[in-house]
N, C-alpha and C. Protein backbone atom coordinates (compact mmCIF):
# COMPACT_ATOMS: atom_id res chain seq x y z
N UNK A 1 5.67 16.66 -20.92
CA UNK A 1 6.95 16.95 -20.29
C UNK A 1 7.05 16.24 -18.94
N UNK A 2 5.91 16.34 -18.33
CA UNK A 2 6.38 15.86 -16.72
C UNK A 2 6.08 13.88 -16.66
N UNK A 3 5.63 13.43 -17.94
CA UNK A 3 5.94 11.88 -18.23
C UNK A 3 6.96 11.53 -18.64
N UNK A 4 7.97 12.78 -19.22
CA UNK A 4 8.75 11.96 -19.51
C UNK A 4 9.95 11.95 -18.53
N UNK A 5 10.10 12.97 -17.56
CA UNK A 5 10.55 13.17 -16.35
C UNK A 5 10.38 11.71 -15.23
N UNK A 6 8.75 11.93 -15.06
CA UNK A 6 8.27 10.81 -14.09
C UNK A 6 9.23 9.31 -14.95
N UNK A 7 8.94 9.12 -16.20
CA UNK A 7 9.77 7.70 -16.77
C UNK A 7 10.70 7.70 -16.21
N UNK A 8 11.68 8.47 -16.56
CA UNK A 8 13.30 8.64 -16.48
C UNK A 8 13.74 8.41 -14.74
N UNK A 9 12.88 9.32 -14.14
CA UNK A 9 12.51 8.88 -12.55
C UNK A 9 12.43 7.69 -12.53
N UNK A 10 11.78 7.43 -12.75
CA UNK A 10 11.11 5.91 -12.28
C UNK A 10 12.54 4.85 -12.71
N UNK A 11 12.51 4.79 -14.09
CA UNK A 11 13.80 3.86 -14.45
C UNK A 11 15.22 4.45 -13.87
N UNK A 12 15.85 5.19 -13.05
CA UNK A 12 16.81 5.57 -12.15
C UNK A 12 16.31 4.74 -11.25
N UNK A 13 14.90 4.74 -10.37
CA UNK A 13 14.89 4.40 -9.11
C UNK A 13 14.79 2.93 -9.31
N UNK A 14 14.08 2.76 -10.51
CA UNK A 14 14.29 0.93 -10.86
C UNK A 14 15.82 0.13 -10.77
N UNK A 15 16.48 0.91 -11.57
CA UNK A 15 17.46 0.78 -11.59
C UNK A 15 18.81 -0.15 -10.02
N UNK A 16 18.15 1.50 -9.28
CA UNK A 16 18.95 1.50 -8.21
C UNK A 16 18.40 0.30 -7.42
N UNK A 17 16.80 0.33 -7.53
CA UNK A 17 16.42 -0.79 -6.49
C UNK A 17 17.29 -2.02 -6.98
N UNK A 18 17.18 -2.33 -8.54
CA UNK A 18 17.80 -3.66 -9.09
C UNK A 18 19.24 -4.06 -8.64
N UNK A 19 19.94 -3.13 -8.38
CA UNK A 19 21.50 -2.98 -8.04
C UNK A 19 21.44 -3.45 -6.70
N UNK A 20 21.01 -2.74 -5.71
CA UNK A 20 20.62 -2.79 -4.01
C UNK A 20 19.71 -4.69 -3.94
N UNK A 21 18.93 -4.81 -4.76
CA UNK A 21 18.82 -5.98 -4.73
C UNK A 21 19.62 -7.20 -4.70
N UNK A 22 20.31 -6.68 -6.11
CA UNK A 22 21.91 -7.71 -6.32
C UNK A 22 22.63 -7.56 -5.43
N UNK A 23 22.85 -6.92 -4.75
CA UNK A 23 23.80 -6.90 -3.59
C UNK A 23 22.96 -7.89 -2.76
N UNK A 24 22.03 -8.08 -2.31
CA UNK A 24 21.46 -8.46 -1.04
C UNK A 24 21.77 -10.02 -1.51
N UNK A 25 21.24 -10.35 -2.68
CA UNK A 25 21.09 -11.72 -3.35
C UNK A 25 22.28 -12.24 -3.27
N UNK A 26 23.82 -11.19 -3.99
CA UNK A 26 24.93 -12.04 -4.01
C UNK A 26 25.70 -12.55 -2.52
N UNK A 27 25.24 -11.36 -2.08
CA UNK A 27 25.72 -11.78 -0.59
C UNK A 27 24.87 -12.70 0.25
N UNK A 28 23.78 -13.39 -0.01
CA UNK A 28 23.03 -14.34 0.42
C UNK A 28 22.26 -13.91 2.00
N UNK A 29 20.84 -14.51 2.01
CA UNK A 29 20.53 -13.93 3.15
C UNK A 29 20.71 -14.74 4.16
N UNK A 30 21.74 -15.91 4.44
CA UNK A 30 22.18 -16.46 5.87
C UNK A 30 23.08 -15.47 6.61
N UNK A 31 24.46 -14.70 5.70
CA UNK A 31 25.19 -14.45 5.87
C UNK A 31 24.58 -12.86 6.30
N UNK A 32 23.70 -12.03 5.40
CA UNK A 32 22.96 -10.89 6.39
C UNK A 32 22.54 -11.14 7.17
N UNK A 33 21.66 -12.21 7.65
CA UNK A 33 21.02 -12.53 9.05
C UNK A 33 22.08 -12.61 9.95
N UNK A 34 23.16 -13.43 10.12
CA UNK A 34 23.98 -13.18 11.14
C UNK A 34 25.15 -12.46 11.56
N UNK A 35 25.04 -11.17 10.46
CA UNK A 35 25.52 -9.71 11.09
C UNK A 35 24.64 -8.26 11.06
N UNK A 36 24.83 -8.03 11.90
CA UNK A 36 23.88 -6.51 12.11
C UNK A 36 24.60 -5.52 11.61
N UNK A 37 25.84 -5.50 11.49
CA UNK A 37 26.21 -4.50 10.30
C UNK A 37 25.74 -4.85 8.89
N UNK A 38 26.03 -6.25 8.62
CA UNK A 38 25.66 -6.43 7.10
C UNK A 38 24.05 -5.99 6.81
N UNK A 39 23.21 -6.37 7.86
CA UNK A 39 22.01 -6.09 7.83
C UNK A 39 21.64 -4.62 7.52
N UNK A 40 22.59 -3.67 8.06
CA UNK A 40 22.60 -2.00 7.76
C UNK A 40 22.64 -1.50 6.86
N UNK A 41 24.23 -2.32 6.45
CA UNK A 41 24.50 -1.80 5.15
C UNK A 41 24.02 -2.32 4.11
N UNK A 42 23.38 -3.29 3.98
CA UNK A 42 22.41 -4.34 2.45
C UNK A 42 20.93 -3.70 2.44
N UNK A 43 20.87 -3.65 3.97
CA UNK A 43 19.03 -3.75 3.89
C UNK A 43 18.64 -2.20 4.08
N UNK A 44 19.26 -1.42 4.63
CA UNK A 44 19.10 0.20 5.17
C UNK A 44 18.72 0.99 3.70
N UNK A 45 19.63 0.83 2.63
CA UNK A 45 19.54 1.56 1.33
C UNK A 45 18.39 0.93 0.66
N UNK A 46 18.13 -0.29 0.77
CA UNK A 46 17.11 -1.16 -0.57
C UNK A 46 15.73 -0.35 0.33
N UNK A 47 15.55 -0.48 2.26
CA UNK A 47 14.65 0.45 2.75
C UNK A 47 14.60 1.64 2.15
N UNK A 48 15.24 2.45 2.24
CA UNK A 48 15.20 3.74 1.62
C UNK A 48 15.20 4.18 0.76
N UNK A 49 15.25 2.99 -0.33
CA UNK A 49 14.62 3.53 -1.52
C UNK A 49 13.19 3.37 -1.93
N UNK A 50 12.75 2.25 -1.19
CA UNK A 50 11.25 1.91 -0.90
C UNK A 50 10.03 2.94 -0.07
N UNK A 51 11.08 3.33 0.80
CA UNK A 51 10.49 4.41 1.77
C UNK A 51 10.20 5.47 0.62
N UNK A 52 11.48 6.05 -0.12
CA UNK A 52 11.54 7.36 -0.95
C UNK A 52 10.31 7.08 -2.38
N UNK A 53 10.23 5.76 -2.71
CA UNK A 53 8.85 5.69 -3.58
C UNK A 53 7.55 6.07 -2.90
N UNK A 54 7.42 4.92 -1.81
CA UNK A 54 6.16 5.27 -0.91
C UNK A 54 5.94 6.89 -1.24
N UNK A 55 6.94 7.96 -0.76
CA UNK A 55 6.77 8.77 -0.14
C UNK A 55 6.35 9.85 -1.36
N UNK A 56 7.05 9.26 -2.75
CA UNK A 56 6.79 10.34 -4.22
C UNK A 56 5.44 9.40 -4.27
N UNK A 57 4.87 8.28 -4.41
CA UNK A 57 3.48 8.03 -4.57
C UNK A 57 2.52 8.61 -3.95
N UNK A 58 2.42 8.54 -2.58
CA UNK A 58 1.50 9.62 -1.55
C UNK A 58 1.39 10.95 -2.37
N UNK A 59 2.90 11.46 -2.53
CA UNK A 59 2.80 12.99 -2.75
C UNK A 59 1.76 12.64 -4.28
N UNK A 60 2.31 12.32 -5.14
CA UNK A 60 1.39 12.50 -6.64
C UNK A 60 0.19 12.43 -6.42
N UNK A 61 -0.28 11.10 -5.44
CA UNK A 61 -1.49 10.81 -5.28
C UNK A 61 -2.64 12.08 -4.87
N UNK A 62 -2.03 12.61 -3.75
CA UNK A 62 -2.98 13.44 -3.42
C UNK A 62 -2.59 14.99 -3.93
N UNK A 63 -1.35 14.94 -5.08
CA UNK A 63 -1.79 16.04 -5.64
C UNK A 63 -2.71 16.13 -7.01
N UNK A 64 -2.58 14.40 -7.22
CA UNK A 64 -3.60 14.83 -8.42
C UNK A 64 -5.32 14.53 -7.95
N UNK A 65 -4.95 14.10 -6.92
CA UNK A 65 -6.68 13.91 -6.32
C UNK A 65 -7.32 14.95 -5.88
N UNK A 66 -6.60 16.13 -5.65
CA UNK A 66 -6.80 17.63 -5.24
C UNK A 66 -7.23 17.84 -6.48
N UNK A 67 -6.46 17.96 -7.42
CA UNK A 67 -6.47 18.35 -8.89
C UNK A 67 -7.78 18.08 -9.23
N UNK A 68 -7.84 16.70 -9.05
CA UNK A 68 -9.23 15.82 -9.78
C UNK A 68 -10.80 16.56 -8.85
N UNK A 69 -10.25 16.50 -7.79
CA UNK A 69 -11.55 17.12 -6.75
C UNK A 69 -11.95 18.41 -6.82
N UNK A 70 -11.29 19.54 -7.59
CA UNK A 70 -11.40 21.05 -8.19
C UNK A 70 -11.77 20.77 -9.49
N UNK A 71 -11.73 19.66 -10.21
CA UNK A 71 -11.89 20.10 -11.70
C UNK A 71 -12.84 19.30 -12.20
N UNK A 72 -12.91 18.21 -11.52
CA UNK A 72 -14.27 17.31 -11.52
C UNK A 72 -15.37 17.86 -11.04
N UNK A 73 -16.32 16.22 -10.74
CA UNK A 73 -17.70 16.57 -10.11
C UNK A 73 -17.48 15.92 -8.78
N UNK A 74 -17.56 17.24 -8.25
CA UNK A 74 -17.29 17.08 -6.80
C UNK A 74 -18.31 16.28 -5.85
N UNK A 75 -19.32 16.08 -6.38
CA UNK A 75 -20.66 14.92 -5.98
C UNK A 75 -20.32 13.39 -5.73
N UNK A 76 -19.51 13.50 -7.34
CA UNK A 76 -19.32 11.93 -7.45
C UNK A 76 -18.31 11.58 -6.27
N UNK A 77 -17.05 12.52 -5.93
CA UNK A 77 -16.27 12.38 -5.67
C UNK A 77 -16.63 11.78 -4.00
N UNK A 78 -17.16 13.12 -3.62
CA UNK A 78 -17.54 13.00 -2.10
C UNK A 78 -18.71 11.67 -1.60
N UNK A 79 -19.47 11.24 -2.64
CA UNK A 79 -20.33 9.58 -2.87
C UNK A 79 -19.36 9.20 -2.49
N UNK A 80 -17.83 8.90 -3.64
CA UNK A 80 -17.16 7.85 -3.04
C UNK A 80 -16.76 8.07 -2.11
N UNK A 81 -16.16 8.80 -1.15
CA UNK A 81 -15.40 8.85 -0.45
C UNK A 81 -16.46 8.36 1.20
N UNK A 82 -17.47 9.13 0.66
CA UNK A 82 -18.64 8.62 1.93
C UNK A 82 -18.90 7.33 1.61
N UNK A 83 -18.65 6.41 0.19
CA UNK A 83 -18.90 5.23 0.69
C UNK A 83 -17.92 3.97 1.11
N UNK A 84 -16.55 4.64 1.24
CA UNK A 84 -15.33 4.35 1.61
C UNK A 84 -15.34 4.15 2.85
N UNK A 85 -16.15 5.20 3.48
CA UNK A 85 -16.20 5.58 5.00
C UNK A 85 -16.95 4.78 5.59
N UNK A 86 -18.39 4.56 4.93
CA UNK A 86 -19.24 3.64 5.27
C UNK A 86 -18.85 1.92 5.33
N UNK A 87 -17.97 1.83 4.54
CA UNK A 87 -17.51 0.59 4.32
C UNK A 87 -16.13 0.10 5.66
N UNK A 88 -15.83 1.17 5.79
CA UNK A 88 -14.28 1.12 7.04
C UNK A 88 -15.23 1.08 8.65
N UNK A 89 -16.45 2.33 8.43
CA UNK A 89 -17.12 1.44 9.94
C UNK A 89 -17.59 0.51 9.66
N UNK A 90 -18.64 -0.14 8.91
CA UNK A 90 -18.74 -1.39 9.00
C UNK A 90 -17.62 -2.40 9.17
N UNK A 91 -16.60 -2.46 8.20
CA UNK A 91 -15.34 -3.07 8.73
C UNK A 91 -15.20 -3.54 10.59
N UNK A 92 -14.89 -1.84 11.08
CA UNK A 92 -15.01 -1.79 12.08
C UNK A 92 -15.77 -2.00 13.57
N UNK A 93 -17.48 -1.89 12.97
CA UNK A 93 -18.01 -2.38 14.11
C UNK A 93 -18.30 -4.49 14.06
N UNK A 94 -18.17 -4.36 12.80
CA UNK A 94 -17.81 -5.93 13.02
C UNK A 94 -17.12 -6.63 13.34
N UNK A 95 -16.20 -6.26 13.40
CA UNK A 95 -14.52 -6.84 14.26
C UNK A 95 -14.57 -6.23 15.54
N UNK A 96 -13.65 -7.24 16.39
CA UNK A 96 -12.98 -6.93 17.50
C UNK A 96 -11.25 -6.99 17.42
N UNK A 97 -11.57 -6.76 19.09
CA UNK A 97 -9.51 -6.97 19.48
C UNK A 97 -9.50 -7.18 21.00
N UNK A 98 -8.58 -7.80 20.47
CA UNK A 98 -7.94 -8.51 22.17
C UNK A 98 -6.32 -8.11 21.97
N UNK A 99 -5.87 -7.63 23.29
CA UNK A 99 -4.17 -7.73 23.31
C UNK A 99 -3.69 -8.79 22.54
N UNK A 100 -2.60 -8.61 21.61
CA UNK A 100 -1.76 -9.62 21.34
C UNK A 100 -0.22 -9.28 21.81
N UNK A 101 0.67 -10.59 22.03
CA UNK A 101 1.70 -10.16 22.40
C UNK A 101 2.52 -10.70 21.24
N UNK A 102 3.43 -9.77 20.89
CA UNK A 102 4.23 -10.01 19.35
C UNK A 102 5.85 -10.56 19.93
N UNK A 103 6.60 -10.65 18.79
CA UNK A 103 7.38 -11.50 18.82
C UNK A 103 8.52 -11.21 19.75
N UNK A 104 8.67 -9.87 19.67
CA UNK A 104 9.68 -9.08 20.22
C UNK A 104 9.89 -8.71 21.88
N UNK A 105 8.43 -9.39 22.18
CA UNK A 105 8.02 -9.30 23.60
C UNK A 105 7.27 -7.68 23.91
N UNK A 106 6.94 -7.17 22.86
CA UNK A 106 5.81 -5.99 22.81
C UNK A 106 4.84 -6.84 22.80
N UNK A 107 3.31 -5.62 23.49
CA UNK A 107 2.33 -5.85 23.41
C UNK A 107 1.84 -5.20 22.33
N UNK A 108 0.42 -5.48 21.24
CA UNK A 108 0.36 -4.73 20.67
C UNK A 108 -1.66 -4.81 21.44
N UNK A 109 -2.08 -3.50 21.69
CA UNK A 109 -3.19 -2.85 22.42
C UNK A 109 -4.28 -3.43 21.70
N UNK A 110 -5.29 -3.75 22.18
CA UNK A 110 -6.58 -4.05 21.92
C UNK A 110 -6.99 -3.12 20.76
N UNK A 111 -7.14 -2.11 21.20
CA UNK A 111 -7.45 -0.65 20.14
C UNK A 111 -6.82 -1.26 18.63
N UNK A 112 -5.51 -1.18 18.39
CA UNK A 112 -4.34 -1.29 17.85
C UNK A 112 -4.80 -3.03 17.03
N UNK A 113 -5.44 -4.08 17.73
CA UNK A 113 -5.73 -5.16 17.13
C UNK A 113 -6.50 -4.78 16.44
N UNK A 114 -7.91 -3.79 16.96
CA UNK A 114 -9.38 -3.92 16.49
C UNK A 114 -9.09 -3.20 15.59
N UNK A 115 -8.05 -2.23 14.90
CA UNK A 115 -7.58 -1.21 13.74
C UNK A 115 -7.29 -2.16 12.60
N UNK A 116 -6.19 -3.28 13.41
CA UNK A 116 -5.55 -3.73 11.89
C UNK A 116 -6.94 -4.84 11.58
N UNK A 117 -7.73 -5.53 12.30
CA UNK A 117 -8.33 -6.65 11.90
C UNK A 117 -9.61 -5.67 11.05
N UNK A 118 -9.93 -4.44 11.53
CA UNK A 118 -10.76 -3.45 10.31
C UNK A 118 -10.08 -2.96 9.03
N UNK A 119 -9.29 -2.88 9.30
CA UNK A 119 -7.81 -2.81 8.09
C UNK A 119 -7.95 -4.21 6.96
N UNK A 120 -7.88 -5.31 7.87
CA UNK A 120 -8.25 -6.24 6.78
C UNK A 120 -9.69 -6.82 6.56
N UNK A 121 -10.43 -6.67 7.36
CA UNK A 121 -11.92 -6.29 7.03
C UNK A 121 -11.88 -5.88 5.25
N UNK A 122 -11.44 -4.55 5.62
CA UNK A 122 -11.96 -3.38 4.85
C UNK A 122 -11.61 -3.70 3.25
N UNK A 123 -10.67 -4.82 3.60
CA UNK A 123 -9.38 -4.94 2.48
C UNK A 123 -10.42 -5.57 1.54
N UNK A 124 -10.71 -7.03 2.60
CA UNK A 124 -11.81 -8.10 2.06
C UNK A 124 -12.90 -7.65 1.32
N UNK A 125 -13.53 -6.66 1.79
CA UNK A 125 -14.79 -6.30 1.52
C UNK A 125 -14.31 -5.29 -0.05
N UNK A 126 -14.01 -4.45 -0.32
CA UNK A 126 -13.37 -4.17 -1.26
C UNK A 126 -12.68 -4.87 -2.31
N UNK A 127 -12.01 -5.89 -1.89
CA UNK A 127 -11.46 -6.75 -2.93
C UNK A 127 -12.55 -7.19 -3.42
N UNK A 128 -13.61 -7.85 -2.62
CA UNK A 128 -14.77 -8.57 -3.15
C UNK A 128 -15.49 -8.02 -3.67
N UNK A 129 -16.12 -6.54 -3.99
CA UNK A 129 -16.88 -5.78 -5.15
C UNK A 129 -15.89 -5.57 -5.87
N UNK A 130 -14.55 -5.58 -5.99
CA UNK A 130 -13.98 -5.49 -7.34
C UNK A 130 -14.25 -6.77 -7.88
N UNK A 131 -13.79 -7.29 -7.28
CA UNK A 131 -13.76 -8.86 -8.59
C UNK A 131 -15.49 -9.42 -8.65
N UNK A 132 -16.55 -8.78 -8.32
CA UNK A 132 -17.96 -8.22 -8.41
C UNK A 132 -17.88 -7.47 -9.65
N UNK A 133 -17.53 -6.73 -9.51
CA UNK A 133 -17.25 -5.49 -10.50
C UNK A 133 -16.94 -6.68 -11.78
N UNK A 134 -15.44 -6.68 -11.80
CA UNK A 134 -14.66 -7.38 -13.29
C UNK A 134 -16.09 -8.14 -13.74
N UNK A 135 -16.30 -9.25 -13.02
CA UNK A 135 -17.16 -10.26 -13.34
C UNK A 135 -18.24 -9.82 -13.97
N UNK A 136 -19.21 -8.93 -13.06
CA UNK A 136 -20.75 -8.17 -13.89
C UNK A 136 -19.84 -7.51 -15.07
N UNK A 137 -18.85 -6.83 -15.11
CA UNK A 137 -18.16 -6.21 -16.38
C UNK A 137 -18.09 -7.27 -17.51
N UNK A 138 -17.42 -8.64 -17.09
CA UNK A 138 -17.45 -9.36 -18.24
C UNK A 138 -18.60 -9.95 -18.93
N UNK A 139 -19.08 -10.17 -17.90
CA UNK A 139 -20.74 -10.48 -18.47
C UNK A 139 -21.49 -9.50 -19.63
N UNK A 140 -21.55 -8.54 -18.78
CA UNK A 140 -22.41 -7.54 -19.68
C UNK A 140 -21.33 -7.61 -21.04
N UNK A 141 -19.84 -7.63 -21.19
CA UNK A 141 -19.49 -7.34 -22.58
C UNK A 141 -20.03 -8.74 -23.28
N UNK A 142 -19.88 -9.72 -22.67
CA UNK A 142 -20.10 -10.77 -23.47
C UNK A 142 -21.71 -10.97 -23.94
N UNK A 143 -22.99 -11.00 -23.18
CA UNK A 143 -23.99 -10.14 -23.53
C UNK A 143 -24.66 -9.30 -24.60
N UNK A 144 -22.93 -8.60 -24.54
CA UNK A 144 -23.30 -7.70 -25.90
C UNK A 144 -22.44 -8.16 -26.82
């Protein structure tokens, strides 16, 4: 029952994004760039429907990870999560940050650099035992 809900969800919000898209496309993006109303009214809704996914993904996510963390093995779970952790300080004490100044004429804080450059640290390092992962995966099937 609640898949076929989530579908029907999902293809509404597909939907709407596809529509909010066509608008942006037919009206071309020179002609949004040089009005700030057009920019409101094209780009504000296609945001907010992006925002309103973000915001039903988070929610599912951590209600079925609750779910999964009561009904599972709570061992395995808390391994990964400690080795998630282990992996974000390392991220972190390997990188630095220096002020940068962004486009807008904000600064963005040292702190605030040394976050996002562990942010993509963290990204790297992760991407790279997955496609670790696939690879020893294909091997061993082929192997066998």
């Amino acid at each position: 029952m609640m898949y076929k809900v989530l579908k029907y969800l999902a293809i509404v919000i597909g939907v709407i994004g596809l529509i909010l898209l066509a608008r942006i496309i037919v009206t071309g993006g020179d002609a949004i760039e040089a009005s700030g109303d057009m920019q409101a009214s094209y780009l504000d809704p296609f945001m907010w429907v992006s925002y309103l996914v973000l915001a039903a993904v988070i929610v599912l996510v951590a209600i079925f990870a609750i779910k999964g963390l009561f009904s599972g093995n709570i061992k395995t779970t808390l391994i990964s999560l400690g080795s998630f952790i282990v992996v974000v300080l390392i991220a972190y004490l390997i990188t630095s940050g220096s002020e940068v100044e962004l486009r807008g004429g904000d600064t963005l804080s040292a702190n605030g650099a040394h976050w996002v450059s562990a942010g993509l640290v963290t990204f790297y390092i992760l991407a790279g035992f997955a496609i670790l992962a696939m690879v020893f995966s294909g091997i061993q099937k082929l192997i066998k």
